[in-house]
N, C-alpha and C. Protein backbone atom coordinates (compact mmCIF):
# COMPACT_ATOMS: atom_id res chain seq x y z
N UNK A 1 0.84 -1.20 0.00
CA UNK A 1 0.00 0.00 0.00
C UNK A 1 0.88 1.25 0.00
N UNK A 2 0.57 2.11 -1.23
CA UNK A 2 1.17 3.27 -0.46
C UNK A 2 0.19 4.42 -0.12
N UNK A 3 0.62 5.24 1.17
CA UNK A 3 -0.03 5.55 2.50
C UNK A 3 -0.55 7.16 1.91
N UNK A 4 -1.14 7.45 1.91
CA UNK A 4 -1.64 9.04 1.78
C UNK A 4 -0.64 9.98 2.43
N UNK A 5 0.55 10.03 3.25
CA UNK A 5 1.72 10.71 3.31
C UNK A 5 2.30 10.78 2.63
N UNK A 6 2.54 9.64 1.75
CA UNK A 6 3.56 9.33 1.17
C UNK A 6 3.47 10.07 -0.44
N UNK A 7 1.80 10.21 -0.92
CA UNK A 7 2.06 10.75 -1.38
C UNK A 7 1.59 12.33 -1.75
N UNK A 8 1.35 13.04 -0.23
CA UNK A 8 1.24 14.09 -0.10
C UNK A 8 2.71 14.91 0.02
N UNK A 9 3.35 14.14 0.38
CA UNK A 9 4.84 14.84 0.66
C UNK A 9 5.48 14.60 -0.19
N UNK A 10 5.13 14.17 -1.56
CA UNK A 10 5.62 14.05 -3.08
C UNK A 10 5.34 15.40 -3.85
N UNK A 11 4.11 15.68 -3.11
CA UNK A 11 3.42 17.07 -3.75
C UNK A 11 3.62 18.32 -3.52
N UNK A 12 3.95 18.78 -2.22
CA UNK A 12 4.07 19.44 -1.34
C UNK A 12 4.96 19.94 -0.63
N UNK A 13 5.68 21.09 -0.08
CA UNK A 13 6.50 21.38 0.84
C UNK A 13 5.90 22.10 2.04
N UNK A 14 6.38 21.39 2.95
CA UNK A 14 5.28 22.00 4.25
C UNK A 14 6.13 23.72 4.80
N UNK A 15 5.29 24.56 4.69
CA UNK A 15 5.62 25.53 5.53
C UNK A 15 4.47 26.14 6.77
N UNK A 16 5.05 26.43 8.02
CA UNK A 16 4.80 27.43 8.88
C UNK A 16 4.80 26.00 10.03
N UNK A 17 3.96 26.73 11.25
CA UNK A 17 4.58 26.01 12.78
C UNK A 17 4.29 24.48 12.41
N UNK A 18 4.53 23.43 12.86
CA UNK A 18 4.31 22.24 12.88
C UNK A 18 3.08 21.71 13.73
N UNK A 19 1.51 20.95 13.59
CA UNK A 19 0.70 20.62 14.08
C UNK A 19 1.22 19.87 15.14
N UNK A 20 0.25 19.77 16.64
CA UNK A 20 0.70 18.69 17.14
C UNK A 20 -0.28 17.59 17.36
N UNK A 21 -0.87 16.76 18.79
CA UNK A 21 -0.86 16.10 18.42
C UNK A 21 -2.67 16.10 18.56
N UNK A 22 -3.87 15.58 18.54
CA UNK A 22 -5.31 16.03 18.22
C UNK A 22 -5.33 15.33 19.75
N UNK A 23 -6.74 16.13 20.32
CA UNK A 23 -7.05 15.86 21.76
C UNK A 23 -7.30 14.53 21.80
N UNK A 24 -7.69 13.66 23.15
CA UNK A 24 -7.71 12.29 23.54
C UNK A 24 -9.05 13.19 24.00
N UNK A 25 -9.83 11.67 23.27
CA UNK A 25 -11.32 12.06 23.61
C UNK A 25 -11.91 10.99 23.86
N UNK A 26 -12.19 10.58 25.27
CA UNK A 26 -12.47 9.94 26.05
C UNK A 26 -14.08 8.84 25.71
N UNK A 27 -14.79 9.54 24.87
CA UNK A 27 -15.93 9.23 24.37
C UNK A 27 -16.06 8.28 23.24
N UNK A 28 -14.74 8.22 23.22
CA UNK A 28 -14.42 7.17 22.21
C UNK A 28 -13.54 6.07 22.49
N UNK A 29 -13.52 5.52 23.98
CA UNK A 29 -12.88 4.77 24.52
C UNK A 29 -13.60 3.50 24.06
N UNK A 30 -14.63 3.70 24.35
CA UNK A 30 -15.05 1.79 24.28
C UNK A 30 -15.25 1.76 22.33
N UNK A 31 -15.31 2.94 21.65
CA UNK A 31 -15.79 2.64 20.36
C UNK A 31 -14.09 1.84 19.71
N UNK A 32 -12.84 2.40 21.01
CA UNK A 32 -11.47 2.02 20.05
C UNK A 32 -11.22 0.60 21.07
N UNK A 33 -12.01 0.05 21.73
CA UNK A 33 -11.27 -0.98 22.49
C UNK A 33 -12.43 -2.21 21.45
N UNK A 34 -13.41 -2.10 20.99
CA UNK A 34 -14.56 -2.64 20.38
C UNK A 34 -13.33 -2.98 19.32
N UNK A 35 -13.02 -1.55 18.09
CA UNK A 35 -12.53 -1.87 17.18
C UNK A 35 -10.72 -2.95 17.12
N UNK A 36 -10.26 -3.10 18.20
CA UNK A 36 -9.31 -3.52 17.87
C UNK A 36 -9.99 -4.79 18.81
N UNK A 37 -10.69 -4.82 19.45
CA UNK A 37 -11.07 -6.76 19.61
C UNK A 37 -11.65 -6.99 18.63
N UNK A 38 -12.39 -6.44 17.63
CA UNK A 38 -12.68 -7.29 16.57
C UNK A 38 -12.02 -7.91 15.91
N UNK A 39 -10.44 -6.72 16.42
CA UNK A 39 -9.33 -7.83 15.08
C UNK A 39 -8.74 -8.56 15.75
N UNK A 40 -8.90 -8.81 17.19
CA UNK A 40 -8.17 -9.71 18.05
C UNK A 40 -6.82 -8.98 18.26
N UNK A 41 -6.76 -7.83 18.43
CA UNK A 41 -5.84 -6.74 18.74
C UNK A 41 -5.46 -6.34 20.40
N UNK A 42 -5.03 -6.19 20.78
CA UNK A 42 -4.93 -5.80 22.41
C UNK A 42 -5.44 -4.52 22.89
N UNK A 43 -6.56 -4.32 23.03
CA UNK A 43 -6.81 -2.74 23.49
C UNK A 43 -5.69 -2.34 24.65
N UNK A 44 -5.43 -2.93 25.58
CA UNK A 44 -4.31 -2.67 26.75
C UNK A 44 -3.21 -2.55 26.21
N UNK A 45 -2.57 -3.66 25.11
CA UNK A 45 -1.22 -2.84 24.32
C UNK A 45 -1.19 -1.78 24.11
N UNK A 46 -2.57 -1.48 23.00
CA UNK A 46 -1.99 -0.15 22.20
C UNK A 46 -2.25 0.97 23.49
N UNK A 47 -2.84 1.20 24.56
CA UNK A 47 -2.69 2.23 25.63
C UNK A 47 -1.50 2.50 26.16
N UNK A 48 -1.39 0.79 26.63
CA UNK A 48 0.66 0.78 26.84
C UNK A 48 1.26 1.70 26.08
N UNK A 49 0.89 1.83 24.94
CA UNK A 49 2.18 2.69 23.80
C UNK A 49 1.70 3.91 23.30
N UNK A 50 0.55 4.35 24.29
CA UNK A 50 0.03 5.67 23.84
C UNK A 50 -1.15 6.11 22.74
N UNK A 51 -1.25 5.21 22.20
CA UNK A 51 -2.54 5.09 21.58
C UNK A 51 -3.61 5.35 22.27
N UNK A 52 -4.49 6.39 21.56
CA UNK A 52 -5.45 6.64 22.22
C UNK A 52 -6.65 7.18 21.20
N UNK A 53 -8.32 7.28 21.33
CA UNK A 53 -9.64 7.69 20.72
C UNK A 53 -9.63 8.92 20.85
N UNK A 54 -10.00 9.59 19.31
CA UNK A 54 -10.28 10.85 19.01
C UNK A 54 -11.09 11.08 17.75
N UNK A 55 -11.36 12.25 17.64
CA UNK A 55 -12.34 12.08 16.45
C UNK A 55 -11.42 13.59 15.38
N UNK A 56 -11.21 12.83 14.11
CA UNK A 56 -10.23 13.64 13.72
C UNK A 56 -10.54 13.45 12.11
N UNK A 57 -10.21 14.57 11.17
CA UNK A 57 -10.72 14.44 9.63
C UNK A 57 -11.94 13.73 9.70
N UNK A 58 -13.17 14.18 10.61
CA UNK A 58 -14.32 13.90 9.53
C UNK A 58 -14.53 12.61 10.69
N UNK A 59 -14.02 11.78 11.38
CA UNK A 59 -14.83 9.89 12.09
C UNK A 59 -13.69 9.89 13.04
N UNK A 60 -14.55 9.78 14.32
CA UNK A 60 -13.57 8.68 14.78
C UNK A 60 -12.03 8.00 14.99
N UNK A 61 -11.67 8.00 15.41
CA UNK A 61 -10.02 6.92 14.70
C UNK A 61 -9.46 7.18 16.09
N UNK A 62 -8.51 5.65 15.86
CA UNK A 62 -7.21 5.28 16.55
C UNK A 62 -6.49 6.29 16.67
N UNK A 63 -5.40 7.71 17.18
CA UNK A 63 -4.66 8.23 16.93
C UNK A 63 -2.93 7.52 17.58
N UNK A 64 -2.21 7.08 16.36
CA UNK A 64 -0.80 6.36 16.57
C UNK A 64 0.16 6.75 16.77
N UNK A 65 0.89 7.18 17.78
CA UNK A 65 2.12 8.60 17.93
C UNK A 65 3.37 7.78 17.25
N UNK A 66 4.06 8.38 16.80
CA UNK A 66 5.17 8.17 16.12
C UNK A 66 6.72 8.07 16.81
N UNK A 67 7.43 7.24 16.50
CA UNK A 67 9.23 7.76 17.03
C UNK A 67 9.46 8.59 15.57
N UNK A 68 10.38 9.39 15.72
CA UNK A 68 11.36 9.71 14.59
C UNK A 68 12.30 10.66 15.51
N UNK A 69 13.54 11.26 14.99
CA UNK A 69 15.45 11.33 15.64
C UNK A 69 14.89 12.85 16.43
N UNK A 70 14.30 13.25 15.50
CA UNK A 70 13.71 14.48 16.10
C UNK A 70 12.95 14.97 16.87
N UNK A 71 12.39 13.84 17.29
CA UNK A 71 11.44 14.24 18.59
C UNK A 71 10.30 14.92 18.20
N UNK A 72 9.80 15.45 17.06
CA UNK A 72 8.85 16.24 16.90
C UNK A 72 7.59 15.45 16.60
N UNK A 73 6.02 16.22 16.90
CA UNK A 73 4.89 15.71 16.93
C UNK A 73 4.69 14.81 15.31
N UNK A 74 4.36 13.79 15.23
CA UNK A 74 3.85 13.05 14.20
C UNK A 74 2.58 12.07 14.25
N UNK A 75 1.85 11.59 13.77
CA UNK A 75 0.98 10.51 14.22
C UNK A 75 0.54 9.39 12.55
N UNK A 76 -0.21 8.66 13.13
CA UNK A 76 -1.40 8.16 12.05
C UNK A 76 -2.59 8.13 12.78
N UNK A 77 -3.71 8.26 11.86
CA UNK A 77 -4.63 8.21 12.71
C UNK A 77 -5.69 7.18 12.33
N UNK A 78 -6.37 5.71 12.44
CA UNK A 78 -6.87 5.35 11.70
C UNK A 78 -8.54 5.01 12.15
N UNK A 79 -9.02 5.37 10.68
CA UNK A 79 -10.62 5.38 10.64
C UNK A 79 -10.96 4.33 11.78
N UNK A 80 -11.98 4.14 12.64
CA UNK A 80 -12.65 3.38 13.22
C UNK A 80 -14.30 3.14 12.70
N UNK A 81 -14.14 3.57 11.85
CA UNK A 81 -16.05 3.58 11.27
C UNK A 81 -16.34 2.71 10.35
N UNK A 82 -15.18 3.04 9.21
CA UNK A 82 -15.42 2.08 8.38
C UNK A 82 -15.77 2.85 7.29
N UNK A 83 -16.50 4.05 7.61
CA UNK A 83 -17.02 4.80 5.77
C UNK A 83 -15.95 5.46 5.73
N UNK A 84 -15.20 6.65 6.24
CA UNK A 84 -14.25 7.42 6.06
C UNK A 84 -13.70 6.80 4.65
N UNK A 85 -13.27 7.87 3.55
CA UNK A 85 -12.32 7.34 2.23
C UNK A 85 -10.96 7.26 2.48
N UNK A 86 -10.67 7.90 3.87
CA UNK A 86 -9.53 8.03 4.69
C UNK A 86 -9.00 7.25 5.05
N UNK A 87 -8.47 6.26 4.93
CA UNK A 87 -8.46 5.09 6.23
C UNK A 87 -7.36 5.84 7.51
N UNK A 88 -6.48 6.06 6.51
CA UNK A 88 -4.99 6.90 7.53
C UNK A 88 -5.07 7.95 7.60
N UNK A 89 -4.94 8.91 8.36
CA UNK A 89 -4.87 10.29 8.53
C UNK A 89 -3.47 10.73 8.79
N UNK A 90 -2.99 11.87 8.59
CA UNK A 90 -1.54 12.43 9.39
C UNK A 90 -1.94 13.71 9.39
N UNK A 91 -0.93 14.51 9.69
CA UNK A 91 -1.07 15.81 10.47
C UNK A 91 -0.29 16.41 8.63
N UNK A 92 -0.65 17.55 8.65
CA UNK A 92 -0.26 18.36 7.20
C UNK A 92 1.81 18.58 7.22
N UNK A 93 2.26 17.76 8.00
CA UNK A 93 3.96 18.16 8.20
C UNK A 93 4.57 17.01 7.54
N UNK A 94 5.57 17.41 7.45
CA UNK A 94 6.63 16.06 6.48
C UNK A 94 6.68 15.04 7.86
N UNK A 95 7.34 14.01 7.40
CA UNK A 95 6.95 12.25 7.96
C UNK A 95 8.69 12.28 8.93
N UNK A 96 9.13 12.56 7.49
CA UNK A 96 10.85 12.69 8.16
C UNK A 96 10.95 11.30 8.39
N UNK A 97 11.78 10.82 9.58
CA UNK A 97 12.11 9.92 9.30
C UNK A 97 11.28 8.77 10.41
N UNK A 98 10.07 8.67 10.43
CA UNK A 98 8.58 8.57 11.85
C UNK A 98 8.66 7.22 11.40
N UNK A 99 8.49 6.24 12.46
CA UNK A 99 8.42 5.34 12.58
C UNK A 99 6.72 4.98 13.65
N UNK A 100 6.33 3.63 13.36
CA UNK A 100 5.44 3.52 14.81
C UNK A 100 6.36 2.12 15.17
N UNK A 101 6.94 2.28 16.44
CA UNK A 101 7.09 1.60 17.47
C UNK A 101 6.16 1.07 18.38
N UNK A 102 6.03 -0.63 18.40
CA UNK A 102 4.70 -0.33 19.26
C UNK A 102 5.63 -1.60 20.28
N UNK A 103 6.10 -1.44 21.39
CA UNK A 103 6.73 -2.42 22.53
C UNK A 103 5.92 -3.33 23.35
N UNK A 104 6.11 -4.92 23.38
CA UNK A 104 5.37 -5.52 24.12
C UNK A 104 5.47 -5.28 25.57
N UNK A 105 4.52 -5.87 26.22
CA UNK A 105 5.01 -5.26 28.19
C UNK A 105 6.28 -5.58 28.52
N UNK A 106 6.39 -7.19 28.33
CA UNK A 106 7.62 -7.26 29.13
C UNK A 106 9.06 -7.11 27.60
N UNK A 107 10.37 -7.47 27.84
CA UNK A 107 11.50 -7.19 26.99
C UNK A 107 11.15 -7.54 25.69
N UNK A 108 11.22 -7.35 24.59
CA UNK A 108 10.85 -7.74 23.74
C UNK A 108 12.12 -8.99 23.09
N UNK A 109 11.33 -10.21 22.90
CA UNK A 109 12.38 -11.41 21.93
C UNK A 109 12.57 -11.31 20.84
N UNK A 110 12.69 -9.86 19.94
CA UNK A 110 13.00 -10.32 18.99
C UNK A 110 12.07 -8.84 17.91
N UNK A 111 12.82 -8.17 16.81
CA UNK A 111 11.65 -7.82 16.18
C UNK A 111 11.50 -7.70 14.33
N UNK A 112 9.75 -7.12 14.58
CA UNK A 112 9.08 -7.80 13.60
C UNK A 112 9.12 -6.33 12.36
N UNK A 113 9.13 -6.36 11.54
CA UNK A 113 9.41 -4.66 10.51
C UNK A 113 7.98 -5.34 9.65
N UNK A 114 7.05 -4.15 9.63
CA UNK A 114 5.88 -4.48 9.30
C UNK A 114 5.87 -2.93 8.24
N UNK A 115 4.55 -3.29 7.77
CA UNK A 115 4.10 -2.11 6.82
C UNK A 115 2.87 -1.18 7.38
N UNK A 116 2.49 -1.41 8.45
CA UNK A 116 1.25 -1.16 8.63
C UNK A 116 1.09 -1.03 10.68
N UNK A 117 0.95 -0.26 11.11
CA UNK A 117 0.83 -0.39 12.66
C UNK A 117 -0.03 -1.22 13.25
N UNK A 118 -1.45 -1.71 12.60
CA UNK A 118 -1.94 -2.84 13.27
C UNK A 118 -1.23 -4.01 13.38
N UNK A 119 -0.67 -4.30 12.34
CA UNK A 119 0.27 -6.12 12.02
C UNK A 119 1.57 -5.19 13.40
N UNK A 120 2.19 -4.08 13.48
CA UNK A 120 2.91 -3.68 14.71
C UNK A 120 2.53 -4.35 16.03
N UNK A 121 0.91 -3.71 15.99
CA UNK A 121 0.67 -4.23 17.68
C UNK A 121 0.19 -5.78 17.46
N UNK A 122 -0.21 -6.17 16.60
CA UNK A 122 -0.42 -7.97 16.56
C UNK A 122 1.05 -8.36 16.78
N UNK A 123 1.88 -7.53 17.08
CA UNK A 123 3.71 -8.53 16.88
C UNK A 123 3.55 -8.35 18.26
N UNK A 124 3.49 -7.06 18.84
CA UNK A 124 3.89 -6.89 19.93
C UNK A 124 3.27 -7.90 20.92
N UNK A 125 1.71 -8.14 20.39
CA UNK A 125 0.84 -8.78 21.68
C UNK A 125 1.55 -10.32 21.49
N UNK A 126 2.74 -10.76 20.95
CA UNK A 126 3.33 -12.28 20.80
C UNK A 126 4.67 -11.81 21.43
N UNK A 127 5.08 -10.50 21.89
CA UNK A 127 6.66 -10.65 22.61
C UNK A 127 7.43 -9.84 21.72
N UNK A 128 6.59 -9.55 20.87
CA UNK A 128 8.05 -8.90 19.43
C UNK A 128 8.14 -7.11 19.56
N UNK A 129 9.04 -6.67 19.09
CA UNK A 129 8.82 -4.85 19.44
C UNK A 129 8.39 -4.88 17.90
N UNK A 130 7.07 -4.46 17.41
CA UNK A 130 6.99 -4.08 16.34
C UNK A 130 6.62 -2.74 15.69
N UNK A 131 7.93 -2.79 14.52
CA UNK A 131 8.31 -1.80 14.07
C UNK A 131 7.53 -1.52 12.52
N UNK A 132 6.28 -0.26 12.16
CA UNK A 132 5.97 -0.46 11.46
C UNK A 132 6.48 0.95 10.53
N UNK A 133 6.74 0.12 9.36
CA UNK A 133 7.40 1.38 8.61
C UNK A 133 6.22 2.68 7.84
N UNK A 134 5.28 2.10 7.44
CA UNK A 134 4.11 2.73 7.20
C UNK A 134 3.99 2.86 5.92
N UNK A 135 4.17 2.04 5.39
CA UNK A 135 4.03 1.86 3.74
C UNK A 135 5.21 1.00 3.36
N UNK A 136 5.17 0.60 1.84
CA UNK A 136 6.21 -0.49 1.30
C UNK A 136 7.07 0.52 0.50
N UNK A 137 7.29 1.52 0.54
CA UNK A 137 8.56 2.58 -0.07
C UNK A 137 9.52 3.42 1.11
N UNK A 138 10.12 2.40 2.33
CA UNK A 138 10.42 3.68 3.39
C UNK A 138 12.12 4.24 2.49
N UNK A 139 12.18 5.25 3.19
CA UNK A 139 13.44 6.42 2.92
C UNK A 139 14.80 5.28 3.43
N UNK A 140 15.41 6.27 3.37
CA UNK A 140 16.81 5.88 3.61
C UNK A 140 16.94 5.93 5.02
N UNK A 141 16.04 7.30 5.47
CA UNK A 141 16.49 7.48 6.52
C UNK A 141 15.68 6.87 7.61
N UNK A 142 14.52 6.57 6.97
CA UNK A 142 13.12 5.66 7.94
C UNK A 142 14.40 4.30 8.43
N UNK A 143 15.17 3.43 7.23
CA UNK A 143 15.45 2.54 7.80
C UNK A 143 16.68 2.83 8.67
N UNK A 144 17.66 3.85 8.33
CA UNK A 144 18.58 4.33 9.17
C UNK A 144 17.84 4.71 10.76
N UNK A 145 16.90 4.84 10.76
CA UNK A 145 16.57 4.98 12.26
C UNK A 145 15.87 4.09 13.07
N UNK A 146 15.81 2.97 12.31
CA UNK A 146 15.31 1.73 12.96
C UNK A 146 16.18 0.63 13.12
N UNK A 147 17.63 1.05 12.30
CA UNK A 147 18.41 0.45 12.41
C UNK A 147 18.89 -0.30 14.29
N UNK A 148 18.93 1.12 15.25
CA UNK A 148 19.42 0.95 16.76
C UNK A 148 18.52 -0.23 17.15
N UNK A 149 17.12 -0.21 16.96
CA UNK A 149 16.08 -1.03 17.75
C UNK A 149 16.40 -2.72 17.30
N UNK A 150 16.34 -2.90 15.74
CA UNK A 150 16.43 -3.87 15.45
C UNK A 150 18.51 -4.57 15.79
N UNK A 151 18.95 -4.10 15.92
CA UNK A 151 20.39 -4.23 16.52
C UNK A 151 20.31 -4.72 17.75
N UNK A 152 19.41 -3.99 18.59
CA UNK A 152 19.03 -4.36 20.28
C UNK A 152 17.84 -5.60 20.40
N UNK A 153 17.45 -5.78 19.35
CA UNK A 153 16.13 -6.78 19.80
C UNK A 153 15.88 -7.86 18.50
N UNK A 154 16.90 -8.69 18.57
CA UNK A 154 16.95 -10.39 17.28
C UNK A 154 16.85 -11.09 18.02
N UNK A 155 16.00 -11.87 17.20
CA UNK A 155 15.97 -11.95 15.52
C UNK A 155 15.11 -10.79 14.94
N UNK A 156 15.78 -10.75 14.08
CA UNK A 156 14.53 -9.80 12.86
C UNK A 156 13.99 -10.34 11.80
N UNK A 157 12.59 -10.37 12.38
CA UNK A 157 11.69 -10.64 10.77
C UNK A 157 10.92 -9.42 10.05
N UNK A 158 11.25 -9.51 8.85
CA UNK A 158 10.77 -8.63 8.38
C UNK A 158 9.46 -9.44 7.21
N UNK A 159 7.92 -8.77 7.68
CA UNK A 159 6.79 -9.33 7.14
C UNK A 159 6.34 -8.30 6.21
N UNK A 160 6.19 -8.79 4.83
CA UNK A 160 5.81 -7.56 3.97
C UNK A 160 3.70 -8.38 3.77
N UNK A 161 3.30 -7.28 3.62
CA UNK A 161 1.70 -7.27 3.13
C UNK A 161 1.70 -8.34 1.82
N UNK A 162 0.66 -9.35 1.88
CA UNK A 162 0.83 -10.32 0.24
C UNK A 162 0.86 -9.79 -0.49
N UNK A 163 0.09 -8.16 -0.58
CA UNK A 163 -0.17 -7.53 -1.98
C UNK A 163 1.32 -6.63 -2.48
N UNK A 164 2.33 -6.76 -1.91
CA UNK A 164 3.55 -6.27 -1.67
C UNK A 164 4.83 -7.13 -1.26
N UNK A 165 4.47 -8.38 -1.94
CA UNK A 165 6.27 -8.58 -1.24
C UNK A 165 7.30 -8.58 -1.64
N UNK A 166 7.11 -7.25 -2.58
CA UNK A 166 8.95 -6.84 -2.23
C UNK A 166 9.58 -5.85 -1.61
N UNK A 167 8.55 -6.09 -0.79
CA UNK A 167 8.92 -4.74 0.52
C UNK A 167 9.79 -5.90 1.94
N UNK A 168 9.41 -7.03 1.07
CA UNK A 168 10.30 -8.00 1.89
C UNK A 168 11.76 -8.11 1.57
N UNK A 169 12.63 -8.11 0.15
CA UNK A 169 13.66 -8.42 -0.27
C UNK A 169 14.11 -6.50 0.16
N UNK A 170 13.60 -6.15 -0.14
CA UNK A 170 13.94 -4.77 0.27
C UNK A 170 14.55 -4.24 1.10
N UNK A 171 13.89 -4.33 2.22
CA UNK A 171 14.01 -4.13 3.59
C UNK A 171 14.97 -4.87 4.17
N UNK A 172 14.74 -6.02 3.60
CA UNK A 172 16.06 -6.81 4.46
C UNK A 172 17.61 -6.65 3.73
N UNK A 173 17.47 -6.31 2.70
CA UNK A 173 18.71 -5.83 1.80
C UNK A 173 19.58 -4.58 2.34
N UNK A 174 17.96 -3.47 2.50
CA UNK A 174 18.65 -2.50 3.05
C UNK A 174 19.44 -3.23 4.60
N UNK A 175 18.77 -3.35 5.43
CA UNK A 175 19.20 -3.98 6.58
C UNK A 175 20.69 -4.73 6.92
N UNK A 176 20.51 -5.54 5.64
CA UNK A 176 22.22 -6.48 5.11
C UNK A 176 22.99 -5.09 5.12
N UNK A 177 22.39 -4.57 4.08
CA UNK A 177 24.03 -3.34 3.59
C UNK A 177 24.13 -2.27 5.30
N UNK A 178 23.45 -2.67 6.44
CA UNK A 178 23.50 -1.61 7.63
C UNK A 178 24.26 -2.58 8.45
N UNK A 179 24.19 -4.22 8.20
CA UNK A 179 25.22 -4.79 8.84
C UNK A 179 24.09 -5.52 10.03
N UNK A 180 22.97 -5.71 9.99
CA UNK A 180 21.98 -6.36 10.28
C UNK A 180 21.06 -7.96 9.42
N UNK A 181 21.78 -8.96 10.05
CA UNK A 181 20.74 -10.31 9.39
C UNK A 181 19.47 -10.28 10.00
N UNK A 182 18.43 -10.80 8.88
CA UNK A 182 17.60 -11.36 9.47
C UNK A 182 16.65 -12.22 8.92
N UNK A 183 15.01 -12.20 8.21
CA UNK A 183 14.59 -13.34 7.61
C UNK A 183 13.10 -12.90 7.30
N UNK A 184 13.06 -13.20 5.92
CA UNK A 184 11.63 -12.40 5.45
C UNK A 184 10.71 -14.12 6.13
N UNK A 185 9.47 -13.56 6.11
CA UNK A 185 8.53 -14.58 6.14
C UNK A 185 7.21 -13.60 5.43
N UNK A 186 6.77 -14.39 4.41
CA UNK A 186 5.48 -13.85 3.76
C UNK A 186 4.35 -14.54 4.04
N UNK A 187 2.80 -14.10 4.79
CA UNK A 187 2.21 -14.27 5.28
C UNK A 187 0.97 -14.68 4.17
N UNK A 188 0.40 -15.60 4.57
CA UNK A 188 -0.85 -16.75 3.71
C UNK A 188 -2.09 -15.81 3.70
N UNK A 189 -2.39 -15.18 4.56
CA UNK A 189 -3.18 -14.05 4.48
C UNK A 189 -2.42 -12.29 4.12
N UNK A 190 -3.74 -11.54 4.36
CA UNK A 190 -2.69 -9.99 3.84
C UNK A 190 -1.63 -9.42 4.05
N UNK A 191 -2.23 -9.72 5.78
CA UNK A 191 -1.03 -9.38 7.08
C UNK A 191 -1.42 -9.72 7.75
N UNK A 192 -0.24 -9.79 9.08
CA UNK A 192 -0.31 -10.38 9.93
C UNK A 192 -1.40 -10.14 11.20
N UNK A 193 -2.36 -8.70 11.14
CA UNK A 193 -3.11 -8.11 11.46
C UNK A 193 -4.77 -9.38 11.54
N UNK A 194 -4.79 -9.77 9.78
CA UNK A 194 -5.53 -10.31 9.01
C UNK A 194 -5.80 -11.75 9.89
N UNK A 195 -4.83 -12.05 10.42
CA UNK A 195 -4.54 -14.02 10.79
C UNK A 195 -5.09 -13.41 12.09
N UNK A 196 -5.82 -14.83 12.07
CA UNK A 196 -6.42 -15.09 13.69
C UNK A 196 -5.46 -15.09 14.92
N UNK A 197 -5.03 -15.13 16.12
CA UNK A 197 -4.23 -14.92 17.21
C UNK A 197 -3.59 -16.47 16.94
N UNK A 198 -4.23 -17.27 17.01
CA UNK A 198 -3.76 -19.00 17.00
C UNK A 198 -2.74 -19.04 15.89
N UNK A 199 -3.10 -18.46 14.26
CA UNK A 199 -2.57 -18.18 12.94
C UNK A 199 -1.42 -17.32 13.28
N UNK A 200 -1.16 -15.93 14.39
CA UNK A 200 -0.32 -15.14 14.64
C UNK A 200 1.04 -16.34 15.23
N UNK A 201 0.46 -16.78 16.06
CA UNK A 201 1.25 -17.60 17.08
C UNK A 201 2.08 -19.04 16.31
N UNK A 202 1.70 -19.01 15.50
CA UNK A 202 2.08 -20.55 14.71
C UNK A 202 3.23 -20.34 13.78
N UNK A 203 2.99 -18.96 12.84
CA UNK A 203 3.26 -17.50 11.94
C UNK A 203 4.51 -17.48 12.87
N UNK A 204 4.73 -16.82 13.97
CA UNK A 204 6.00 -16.01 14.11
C UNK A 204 6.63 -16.90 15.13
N UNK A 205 6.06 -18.13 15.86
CA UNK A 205 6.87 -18.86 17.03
C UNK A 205 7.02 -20.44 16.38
């Protein structure tokens, strides 16, 4: 998939202050703990990692805070309704080099480089720190800054979307030339999001 950032910041040069991050709106607590048990998602993970309900562009949505070197405000935000044409939202500023990090409770065994932040927190709720790049075209510098995490936490698998896998040879290439092994696995369904918890567990252990 590629992500509606990706190609707004093809178009565009952002000028004036930088947005931050949209209020936590409480009224939408049980509508975001509903939407991620439907996918067999951890509502208690994604709180762990700051995730939180707001209503933003128009419905509803997940709002996903970002790492990137700079410390500055970034997010995704994703539809919870289902009509939105939106699915992802971001804030009108360049991406730079934003990652979503999403950390399991306890140390993480190992991690997972995903395309997408839900298949992130489906890694995390199995032990893995998952790292989602947010589309199948990241920068140079997206993988240069994910480089430290995946160094601190192997094995690394890197899972590309079925409709995309050469975001698998990719990623791990780049990774080789940073001086990092690790091991694509391509998933029988879309993503790893997609597979039932039993299907997650079989999939990555």
């Amino acid at each position: 998939m590629i992500y509606a950032h990706e190609q707004r910041e093809k178009k565009a040069r952002y000028i004036g202050p930088r947005p931050g991050y949209p209020k936590v709106q409480l009224r939408y607590a049980d509508t975001m703990s509903d939407y991620l048990g439907d996918r067999h998602l951890s509502y208690e993970l994604a709180v762990f990692n700051g995730w939180y309900p707001t209503h933003y562009r128009g419905s509803a949505r997940v709002v996903i805070p970002c790492s990137n070197s700079a410390g500055v405000p970034y997010f995704q935000a994703r539809d919870m309704s289902g009509e939105s044409e939106l699915r992802y939202a971001s804030p009108p500023a360049p991406r730079d080099d934003s990652v979503v990090l999403v950390w399991p409770e306890l140390r993480a065994k190992g991690t997972v480089i995903v395309e997408g932040p839900m298949d992130a927190l489906a890694a995390a709720g199995l032990g893995f720190l998952g790292i989602a790049v947010m589309g199948n075209q990241p920068t140079a510098e997206v993988i240069d800054h994910i480089v430290p995490y995946a160094k601190s936490f192997q094995p690394v698998i890197v899972l590309p979307d079925a409709d995309a896998l050469y975001f698998g040879p990719y990623m791990l290439g780049s990774l080789v030339q940073r001086g990092i092994d690790g091991a694509i696995r391509a998933p029988y369904r879309k993503d790893l999001a997609e597979m039932s918890p039993k299907e997650r567990r079989v999939f990555l252990t």
